[in-house]
C-alpha atoms as a PDB file:
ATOM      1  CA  UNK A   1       0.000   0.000   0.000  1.00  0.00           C
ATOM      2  CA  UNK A   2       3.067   2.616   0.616  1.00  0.00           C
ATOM      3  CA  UNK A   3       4.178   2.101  -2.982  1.00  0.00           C
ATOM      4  CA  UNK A   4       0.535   2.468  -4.896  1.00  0.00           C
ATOM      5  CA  UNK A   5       0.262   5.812  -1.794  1.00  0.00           C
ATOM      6  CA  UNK A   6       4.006   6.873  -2.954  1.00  0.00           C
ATOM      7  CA  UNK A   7       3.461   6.556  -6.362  1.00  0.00           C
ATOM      8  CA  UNK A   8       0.857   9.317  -6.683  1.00  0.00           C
ATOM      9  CA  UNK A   9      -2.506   9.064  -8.349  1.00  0.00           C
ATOM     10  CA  UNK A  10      -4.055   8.909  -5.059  1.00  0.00           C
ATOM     11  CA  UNK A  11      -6.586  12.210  -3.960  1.00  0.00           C
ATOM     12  CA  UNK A  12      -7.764  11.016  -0.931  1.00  0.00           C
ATOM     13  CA  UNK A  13      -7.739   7.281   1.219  1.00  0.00           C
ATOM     14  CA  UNK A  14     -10.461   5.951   2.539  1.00  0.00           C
ATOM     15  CA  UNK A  15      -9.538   3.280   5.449  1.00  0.00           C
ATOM     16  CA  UNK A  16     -11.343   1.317   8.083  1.00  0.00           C
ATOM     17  CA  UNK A  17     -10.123   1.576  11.135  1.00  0.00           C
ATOM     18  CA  UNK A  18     -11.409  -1.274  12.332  1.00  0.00           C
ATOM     19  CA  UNK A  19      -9.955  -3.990   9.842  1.00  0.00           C
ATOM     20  CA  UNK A  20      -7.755  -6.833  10.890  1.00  0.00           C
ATOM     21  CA  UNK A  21      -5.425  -7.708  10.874  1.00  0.00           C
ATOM     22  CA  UNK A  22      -4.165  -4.198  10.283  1.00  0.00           C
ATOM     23  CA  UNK A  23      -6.314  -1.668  11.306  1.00  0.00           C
ATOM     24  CA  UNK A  24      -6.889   1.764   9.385  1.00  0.00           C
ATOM     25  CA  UNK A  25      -5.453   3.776  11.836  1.00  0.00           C
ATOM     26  CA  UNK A  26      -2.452   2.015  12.220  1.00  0.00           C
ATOM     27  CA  UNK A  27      -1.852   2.174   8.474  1.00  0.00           C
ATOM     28  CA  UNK A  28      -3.016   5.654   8.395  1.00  0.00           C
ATOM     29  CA  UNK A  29       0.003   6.464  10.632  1.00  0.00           C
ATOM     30  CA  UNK A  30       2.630   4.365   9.396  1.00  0.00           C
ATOM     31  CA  UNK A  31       1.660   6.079   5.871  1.00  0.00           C
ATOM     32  CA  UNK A  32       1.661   9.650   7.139  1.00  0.00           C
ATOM     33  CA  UNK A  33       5.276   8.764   8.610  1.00  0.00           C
ATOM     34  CA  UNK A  34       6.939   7.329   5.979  1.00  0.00           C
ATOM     35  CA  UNK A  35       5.376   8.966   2.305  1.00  0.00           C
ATOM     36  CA  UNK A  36       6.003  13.204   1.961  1.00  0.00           C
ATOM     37  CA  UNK A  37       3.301  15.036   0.944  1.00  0.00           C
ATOM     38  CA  UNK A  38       1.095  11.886   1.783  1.00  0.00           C
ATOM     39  CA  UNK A  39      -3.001  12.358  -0.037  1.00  0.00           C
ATOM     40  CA  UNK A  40      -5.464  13.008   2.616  1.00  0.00           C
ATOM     41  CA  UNK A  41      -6.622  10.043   4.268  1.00  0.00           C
ATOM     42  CA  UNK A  42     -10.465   9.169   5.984  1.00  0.00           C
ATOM     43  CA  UNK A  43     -10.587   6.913   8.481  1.00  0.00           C
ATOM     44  CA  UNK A  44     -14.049   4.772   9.308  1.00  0.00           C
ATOM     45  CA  UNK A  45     -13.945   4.210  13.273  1.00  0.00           C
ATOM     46  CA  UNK A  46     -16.144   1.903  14.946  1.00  0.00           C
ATOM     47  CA  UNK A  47     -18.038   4.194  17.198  1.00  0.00           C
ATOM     48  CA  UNK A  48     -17.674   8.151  17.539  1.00  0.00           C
ATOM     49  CA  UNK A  49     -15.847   7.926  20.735  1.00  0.00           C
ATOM     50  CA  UNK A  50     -13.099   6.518  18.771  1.00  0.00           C
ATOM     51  CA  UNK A  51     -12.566   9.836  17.075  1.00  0.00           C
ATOM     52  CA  UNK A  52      -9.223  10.617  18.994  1.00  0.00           C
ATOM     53  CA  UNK A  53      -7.797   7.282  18.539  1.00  0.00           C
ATOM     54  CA  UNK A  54      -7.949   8.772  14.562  1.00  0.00           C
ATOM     55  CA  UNK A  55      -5.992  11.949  15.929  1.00  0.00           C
ATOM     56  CA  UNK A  56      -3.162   9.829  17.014  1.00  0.00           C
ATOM     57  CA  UNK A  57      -3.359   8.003  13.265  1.00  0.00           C
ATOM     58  CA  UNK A  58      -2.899  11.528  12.030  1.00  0.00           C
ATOM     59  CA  UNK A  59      -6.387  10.812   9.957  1.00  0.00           C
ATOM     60  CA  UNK A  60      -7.206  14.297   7.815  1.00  0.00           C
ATOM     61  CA  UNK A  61     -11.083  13.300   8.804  1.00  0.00           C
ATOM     62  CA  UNK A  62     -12.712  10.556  10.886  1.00  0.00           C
ATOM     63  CA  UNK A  63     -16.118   9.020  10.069  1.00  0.00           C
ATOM     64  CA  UNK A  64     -17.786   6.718  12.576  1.00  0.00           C
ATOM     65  CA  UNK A  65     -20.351   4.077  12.550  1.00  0.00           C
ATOM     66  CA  UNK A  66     -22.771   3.324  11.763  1.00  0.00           C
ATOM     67  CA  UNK A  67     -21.980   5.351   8.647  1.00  0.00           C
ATOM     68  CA  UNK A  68     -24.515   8.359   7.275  1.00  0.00           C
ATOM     69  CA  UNK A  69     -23.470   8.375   3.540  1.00  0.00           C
ATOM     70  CA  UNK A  70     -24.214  11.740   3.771  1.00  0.00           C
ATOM     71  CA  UNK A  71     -21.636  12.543   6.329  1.00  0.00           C
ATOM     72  CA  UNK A  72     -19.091  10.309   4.408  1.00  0.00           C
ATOM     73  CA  UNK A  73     -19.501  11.901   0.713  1.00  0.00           C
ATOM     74  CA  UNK A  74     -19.479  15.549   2.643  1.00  0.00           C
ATOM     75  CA  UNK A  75     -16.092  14.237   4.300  1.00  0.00           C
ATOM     76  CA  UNK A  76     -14.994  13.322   1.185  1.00  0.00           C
ATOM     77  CA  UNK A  77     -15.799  15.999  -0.835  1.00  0.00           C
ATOM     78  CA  UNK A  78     -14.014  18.392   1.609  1.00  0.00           C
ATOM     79  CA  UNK A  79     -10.658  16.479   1.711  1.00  0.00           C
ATOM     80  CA  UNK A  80     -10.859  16.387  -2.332  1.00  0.00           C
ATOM     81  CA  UNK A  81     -11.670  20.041  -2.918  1.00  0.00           C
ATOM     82  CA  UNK A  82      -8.704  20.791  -0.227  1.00  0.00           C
ATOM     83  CA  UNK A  83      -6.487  18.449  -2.468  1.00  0.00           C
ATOM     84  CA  UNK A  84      -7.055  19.896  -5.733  1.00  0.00           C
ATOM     85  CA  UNK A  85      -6.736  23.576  -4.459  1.00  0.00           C
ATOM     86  CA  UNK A  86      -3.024  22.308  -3.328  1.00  0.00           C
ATOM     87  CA  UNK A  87      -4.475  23.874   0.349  1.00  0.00           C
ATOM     88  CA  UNK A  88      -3.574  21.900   3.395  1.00  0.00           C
ATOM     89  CA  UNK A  89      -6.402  19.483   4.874  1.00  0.00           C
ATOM     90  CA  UNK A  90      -7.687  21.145   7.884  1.00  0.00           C
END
């Protein structure tokens, strides 16, 4: 996954936090860490209380279950538009 996220073509990752054996967050981090200028990256969390688990992942946004599509393609909108304006994710 570092090489496809290094290679570029990527706008924005969508993960789930909760997968195993390696969750979302986990490989949210380890991508942040190691790729510069890394593409935004969503994380799915099981639960809304998980939210600041996502803030140690370094997640750009966080999205819990049970999931509101609305909520997710709003999320996702926002971390594209900041993308293609070259503006950092906030």
């Amino acid at each position: 996954m570092t090489r496809t996220m290094d290679a570029g073509g990527i706008d924005v990752a969508i993960l789930d936090g909760e997968a195993v054996p390696f969750g979302g967050m986990g490989v949210c981090r380890q991508l942040k860490d190691e790729i510069f200028n890394c593409p935004p990256i969503l994380v799915l969390t099981g639960r809304p209380q998980d939210a600041w688990l996502a803030t140690w992942s370094r997640a750009d946004a966080v999205v819990p279950r049970p999931l509101d599509p609305r909520v997710l393609a709003d999320a996702t909108a926002h971390l594209l538009r900041q993308r293609v304006a070259g503006a950092p994710v906030a």
